[in-house]
N, C-alpha and C. Protein backbone atom coordinates (compact mmCIF):
# COMPACT_ATOMS: atom_id res chain seq x y z
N UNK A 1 87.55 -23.31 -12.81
CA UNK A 1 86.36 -24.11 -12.86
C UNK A 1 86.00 -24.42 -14.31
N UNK A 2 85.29 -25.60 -14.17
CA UNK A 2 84.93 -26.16 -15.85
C UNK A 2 83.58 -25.55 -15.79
N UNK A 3 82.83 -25.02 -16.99
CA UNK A 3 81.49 -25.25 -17.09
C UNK A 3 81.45 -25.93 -18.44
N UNK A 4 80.63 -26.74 -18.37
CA UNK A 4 80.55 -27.57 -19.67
C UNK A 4 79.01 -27.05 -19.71
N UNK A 5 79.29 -26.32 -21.34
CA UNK A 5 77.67 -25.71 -21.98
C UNK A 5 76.65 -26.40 -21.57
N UNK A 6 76.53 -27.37 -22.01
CA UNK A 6 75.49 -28.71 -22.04
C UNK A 6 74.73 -28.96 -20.68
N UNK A 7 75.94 -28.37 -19.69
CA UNK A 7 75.33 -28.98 -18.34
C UNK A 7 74.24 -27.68 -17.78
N UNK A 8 74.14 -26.45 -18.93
CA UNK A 8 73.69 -25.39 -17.95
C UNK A 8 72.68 -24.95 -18.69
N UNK A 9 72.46 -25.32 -20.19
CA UNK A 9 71.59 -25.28 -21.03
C UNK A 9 71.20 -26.28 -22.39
N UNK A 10 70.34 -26.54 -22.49
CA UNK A 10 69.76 -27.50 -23.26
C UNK A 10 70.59 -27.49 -24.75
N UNK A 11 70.86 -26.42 -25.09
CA UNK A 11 71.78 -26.03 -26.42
C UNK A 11 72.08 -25.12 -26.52
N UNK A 12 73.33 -24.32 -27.30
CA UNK A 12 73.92 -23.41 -27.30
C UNK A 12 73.64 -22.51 -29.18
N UNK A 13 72.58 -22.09 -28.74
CA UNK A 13 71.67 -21.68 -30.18
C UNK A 13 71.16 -20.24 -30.06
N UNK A 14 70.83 -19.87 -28.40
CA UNK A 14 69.78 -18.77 -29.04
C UNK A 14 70.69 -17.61 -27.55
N UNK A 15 70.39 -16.61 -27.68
CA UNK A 15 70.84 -15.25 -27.24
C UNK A 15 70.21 -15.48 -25.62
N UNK A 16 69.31 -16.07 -25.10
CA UNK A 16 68.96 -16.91 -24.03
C UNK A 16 69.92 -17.80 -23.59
N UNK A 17 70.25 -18.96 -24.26
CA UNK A 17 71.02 -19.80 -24.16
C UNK A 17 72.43 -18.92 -23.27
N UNK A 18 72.91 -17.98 -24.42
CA UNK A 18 74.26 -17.24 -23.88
C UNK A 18 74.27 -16.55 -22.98
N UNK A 19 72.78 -15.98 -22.40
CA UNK A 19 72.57 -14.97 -20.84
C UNK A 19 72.92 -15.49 -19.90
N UNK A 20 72.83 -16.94 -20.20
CA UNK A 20 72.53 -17.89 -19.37
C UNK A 20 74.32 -18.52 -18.87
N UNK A 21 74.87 -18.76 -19.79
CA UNK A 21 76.69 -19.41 -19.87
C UNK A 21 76.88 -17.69 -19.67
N UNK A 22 77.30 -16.65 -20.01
CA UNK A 22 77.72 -15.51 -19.51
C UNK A 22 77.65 -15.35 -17.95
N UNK A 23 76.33 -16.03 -17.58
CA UNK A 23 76.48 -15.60 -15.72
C UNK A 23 77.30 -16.58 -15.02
N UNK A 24 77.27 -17.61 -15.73
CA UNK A 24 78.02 -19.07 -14.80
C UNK A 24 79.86 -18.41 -15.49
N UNK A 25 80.21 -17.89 -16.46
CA UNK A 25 81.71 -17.26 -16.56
C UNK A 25 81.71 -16.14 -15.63
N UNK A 26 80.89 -15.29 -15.93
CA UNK A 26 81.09 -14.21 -14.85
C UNK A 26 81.19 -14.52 -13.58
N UNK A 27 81.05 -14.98 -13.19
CA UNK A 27 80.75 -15.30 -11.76
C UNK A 27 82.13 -15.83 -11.37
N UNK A 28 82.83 -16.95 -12.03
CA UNK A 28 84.06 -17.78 -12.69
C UNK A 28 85.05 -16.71 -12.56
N UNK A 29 84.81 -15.56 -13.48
CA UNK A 29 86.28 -15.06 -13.44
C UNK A 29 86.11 -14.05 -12.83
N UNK A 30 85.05 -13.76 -12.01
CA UNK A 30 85.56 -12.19 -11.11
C UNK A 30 86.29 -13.17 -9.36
N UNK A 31 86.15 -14.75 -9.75
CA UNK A 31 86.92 -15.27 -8.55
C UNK A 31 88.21 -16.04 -9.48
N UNK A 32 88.37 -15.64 -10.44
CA UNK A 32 89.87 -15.99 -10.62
C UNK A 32 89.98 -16.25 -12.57
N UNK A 33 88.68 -17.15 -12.79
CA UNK A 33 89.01 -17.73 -14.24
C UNK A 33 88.08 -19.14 -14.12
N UNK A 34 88.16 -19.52 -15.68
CA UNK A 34 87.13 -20.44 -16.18
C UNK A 34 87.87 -21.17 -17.67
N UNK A 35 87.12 -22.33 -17.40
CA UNK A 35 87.31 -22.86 -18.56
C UNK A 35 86.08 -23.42 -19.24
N UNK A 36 85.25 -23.08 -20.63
CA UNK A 36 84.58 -23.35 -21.05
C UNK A 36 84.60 -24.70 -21.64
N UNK A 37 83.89 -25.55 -21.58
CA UNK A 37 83.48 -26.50 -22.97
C UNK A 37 82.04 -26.81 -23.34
N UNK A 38 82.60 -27.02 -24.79
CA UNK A 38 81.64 -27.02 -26.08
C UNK A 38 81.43 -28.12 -26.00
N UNK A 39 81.78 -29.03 -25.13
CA UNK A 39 81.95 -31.09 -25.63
C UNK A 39 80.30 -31.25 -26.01
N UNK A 40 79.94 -31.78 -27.28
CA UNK A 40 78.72 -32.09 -27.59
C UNK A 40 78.04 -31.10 -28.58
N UNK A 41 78.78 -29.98 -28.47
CA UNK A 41 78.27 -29.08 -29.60
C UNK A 41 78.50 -28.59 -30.50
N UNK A 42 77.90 -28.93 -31.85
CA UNK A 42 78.67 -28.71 -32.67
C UNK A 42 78.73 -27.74 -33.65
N UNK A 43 77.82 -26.37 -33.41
CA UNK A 43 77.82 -25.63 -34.21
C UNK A 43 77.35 -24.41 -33.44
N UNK A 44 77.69 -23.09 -33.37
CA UNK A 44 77.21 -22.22 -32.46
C UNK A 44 77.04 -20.90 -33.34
N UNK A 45 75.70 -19.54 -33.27
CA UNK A 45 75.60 -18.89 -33.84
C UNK A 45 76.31 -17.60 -33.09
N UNK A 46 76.15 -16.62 -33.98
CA UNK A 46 76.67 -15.28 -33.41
C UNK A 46 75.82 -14.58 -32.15
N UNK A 47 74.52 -15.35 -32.11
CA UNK A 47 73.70 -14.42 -31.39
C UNK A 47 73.88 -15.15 -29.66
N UNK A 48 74.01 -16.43 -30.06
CA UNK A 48 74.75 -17.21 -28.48
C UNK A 48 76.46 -16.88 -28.20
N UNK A 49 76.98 -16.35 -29.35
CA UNK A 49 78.47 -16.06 -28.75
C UNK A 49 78.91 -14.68 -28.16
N UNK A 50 77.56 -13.90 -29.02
CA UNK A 50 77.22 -12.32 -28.44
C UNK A 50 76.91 -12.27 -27.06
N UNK A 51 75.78 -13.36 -26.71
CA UNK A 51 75.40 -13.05 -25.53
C UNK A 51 76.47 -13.90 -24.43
N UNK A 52 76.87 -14.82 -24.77
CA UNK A 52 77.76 -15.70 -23.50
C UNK A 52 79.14 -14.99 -23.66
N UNK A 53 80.04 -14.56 -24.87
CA UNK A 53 81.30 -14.39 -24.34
C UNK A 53 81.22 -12.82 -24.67
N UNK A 54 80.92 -12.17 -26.44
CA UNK A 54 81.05 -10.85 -25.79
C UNK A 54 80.45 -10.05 -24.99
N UNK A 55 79.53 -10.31 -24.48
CA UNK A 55 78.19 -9.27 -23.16
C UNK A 55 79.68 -9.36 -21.80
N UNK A 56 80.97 -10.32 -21.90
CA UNK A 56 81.76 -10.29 -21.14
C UNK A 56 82.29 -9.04 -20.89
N UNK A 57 82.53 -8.35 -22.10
CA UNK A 57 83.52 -7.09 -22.18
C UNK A 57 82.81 -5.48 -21.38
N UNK A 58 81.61 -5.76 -21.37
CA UNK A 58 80.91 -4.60 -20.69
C UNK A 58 81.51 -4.85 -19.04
N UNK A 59 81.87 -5.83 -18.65
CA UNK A 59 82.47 -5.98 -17.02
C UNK A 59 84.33 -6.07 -16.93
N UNK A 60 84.92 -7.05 -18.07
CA UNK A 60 86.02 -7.32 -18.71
C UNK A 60 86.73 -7.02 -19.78
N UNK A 61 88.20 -6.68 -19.70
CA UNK A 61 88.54 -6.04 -21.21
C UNK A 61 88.67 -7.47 -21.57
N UNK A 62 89.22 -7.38 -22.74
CA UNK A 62 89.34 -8.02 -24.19
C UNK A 62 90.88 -9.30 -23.18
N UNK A 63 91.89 -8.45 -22.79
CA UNK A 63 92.54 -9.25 -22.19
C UNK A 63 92.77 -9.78 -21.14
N UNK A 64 91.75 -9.49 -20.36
CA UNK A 64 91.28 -10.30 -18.79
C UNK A 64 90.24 -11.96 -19.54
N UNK A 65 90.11 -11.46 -20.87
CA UNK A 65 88.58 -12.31 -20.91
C UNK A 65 89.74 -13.24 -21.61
N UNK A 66 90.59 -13.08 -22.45
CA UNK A 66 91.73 -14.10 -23.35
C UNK A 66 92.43 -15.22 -22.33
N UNK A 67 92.67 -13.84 -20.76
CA UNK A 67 94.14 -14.73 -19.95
C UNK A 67 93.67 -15.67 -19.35
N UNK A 68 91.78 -15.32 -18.82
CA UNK A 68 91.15 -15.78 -17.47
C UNK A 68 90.24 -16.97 -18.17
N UNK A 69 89.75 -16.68 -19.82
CA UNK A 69 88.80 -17.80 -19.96
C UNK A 69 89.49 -18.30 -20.73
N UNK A 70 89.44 -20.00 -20.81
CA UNK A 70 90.01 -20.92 -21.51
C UNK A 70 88.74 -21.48 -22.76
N UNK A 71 88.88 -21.94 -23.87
CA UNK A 71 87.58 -22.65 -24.45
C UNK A 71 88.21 -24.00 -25.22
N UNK A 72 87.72 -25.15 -24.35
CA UNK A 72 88.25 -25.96 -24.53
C UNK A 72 86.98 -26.80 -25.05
N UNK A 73 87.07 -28.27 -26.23
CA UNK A 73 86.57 -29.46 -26.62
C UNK A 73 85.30 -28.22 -27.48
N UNK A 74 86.15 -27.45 -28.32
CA UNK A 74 85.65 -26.81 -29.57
C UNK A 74 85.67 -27.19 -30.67
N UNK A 75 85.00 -26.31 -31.57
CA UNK A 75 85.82 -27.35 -33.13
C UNK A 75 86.26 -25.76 -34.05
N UNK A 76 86.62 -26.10 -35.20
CA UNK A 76 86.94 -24.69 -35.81
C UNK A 76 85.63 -23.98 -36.23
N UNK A 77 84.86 -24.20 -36.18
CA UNK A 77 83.69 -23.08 -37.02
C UNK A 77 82.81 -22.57 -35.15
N UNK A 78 83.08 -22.91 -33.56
CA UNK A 78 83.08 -22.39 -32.84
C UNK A 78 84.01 -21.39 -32.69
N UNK A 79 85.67 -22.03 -33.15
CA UNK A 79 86.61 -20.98 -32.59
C UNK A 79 86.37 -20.00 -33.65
N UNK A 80 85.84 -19.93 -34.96
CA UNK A 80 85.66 -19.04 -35.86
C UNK A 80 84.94 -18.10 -35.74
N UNK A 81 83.72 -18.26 -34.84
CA UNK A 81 82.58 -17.54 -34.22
C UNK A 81 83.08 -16.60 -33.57
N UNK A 82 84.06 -17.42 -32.20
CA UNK A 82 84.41 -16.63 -31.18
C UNK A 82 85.00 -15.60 -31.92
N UNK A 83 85.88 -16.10 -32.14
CA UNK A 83 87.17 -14.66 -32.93
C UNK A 83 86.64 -13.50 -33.78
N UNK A 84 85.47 -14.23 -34.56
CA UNK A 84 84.31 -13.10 -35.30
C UNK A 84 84.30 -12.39 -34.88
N UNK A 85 83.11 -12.47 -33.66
CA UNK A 85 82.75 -11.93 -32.98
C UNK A 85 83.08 -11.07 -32.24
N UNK A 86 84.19 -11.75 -31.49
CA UNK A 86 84.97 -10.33 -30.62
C UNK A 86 85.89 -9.62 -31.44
N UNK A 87 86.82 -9.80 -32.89
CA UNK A 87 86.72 -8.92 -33.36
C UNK A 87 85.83 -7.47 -33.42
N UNK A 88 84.75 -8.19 -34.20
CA UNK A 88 83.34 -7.16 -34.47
C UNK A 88 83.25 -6.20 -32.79
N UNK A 89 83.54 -6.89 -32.10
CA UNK A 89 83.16 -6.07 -30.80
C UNK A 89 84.24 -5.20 -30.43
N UNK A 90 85.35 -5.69 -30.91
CA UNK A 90 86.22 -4.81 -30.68
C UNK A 90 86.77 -3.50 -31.62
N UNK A 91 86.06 -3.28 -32.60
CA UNK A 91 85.74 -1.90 -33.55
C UNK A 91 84.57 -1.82 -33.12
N UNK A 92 83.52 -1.85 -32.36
CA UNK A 92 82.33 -1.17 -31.77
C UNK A 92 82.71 -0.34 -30.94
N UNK A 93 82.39 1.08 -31.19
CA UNK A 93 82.43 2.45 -30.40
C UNK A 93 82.51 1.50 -28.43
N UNK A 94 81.14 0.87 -28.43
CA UNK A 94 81.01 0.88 -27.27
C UNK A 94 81.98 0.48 -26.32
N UNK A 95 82.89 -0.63 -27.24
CA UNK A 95 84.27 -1.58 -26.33
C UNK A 95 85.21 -0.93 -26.84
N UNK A 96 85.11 -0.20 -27.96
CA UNK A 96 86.69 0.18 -28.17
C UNK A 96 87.29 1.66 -27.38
């Protein structure tokens, strides 16, 4: 399934925003997988990538969330976020 950000929240900015895209993936990949898009957005912080893709890993490891979610019509300073981020999450006691 596609979810396109845009269609499920007004912008992809605040730790709300990502509670919000985290339940429409979850939901996505405990029936198989998802494909995200960014189409329209063009800049995303750590505190919306915290809450939509890593809050994933408390249900999903690191490589269910790589095989099952796709992130497609990104640009590089999103895919830069992502990768940040779940780095950082992945030296946190709690996921590692």
């Amino acid at each position: 399934m596609v979810i396109a950000a845009l269609d499920h929240v007004p912008q992809c900015y605040t730790s709300a925003d990502g509670l919000v895209i985290a339940g429409t993936i979850r939901r996505c990949l405990r029936q198989g997988g998802a494909t995200l898009s960014f189409f329209g957005v063009d800049d995303v912080p750590s505190s919306f990538v915290n809450s939509a893709i890593v809050s994933l890993l408390d249900e999903f490891s690191s490589d269910e969330i790589r095989k099952r979610l796709s992130i497609v019509d990104s640009n590089r300073q999103i895919n830069d976020m992502i990768r940040r981020c779940m780095m950082n999450a992945a030296r946190a006691p709690e996921y590692a």
